[in-house]
C-alpha atoms as a PDB file:
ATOM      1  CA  UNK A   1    -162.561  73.045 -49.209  1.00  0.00           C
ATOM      2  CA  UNK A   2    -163.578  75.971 -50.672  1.00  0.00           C
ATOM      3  CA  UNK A   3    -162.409  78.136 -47.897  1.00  0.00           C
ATOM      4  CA  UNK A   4    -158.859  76.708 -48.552  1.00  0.00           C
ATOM      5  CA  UNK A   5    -158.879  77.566 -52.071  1.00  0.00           C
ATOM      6  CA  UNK A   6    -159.657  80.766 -52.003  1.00  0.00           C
ATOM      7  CA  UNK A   7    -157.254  81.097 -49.010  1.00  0.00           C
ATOM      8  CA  UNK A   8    -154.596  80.147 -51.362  1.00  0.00           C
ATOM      9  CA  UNK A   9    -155.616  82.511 -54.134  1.00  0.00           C
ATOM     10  CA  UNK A  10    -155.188  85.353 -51.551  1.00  0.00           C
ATOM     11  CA  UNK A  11    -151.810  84.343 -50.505  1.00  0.00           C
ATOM     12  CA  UNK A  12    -150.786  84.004 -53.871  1.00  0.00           C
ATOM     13  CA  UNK A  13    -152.355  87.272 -54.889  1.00  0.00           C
ATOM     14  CA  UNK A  14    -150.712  89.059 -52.230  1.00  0.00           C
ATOM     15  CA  UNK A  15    -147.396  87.100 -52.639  1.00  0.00           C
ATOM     16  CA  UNK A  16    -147.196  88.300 -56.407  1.00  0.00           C
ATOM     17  CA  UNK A  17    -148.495  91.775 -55.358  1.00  0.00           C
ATOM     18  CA  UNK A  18    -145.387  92.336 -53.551  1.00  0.00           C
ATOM     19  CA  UNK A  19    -142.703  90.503 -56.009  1.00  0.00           C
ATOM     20  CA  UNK A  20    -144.325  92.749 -58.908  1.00  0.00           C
ATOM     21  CA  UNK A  21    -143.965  95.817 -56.268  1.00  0.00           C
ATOM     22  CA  UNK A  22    -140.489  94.865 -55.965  1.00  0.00           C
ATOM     23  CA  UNK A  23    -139.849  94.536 -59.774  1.00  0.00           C
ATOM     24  CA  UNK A  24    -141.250  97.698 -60.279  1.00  0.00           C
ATOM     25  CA  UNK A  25    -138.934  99.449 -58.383  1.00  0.00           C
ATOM     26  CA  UNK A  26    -136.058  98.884 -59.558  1.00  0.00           C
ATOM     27  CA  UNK A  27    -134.077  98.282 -56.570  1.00  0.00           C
ATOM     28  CA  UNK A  28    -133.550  94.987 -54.282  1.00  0.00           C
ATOM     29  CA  UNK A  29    -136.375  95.396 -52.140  1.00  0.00           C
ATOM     30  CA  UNK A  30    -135.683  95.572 -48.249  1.00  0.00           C
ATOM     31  CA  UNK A  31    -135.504  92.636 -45.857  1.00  0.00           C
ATOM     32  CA  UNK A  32    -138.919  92.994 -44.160  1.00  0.00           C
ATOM     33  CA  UNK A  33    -140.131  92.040 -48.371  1.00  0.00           C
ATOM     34  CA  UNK A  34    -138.169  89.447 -48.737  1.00  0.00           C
ATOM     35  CA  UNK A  35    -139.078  88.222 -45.212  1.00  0.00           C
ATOM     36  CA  UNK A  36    -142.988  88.621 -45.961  1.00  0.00           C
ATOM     37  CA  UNK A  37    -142.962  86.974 -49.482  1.00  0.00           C
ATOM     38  CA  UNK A  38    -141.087  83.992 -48.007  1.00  0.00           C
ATOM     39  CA  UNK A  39    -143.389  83.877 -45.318  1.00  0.00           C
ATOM     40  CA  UNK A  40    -146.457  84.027 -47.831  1.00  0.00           C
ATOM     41  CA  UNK A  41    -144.887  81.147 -49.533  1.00  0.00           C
ATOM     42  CA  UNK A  42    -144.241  78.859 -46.469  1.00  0.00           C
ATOM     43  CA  UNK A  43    -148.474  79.416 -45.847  1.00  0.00           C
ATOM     44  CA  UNK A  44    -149.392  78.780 -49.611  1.00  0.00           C
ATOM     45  CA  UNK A  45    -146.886  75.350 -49.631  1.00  0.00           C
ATOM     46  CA  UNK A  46    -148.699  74.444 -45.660  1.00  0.00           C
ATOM     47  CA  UNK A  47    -152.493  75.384 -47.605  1.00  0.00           C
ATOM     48  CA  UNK A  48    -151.923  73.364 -50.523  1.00  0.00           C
ATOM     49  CA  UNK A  49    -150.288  70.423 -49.020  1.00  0.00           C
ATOM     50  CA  UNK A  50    -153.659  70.625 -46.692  1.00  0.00           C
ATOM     51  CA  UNK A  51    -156.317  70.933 -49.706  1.00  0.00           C
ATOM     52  CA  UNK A  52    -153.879  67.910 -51.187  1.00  0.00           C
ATOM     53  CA  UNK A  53    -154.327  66.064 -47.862  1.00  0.00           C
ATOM     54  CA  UNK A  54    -158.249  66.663 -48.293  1.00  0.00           C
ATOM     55  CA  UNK A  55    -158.213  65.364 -52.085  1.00  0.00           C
ATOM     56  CA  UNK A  56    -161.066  62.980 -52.364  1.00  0.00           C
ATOM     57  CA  UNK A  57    -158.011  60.858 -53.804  1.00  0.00           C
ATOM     58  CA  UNK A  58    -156.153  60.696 -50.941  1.00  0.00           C
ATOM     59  CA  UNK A  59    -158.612  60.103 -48.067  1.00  0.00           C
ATOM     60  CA  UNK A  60    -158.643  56.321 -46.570  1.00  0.00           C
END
C-alpha cells in the first residue's frame, strides 16, 4: 500500500509541476502539456480508485 501512495504523490507532484509551469508562463501551454497533465490525471484517478479498492474497509 505504501508503494501506491507514494506513487500517487509523484503523479500529483509532477501533475502540479507542470500546471504551475504552465501558469508561470503566461501563455496557453502547448498540446503535448495539456496531453501529459491529462494523462497524469487519468493514472492518479486509476491509483487512487486502486488504494480505495485495497481500503481495509472495502475488502470482503
Amino acid at each position: 500500500m505504501n508503494g501506491l501512495l507514494e506513487l500517487s504523490r509523484r503523479l500529483k507532484q509532477a501533475q502540479r509541476d507542470l500546471i504551475m509551469k504552465a501558469a508561470e508562463s503566461g501563455n496557453i501551454p502547448p498540446d503535448g502539456v495539456i496531453r501529459k497533465i491529462s494523462e497524469l490525471e487519468n493514472a492518479i484517478l486509476a491509483v487512487e480508485a486502486i488504494i480505495e479498492e485495497s481500503a481495509p474497509s472495502n475488502r470482503r
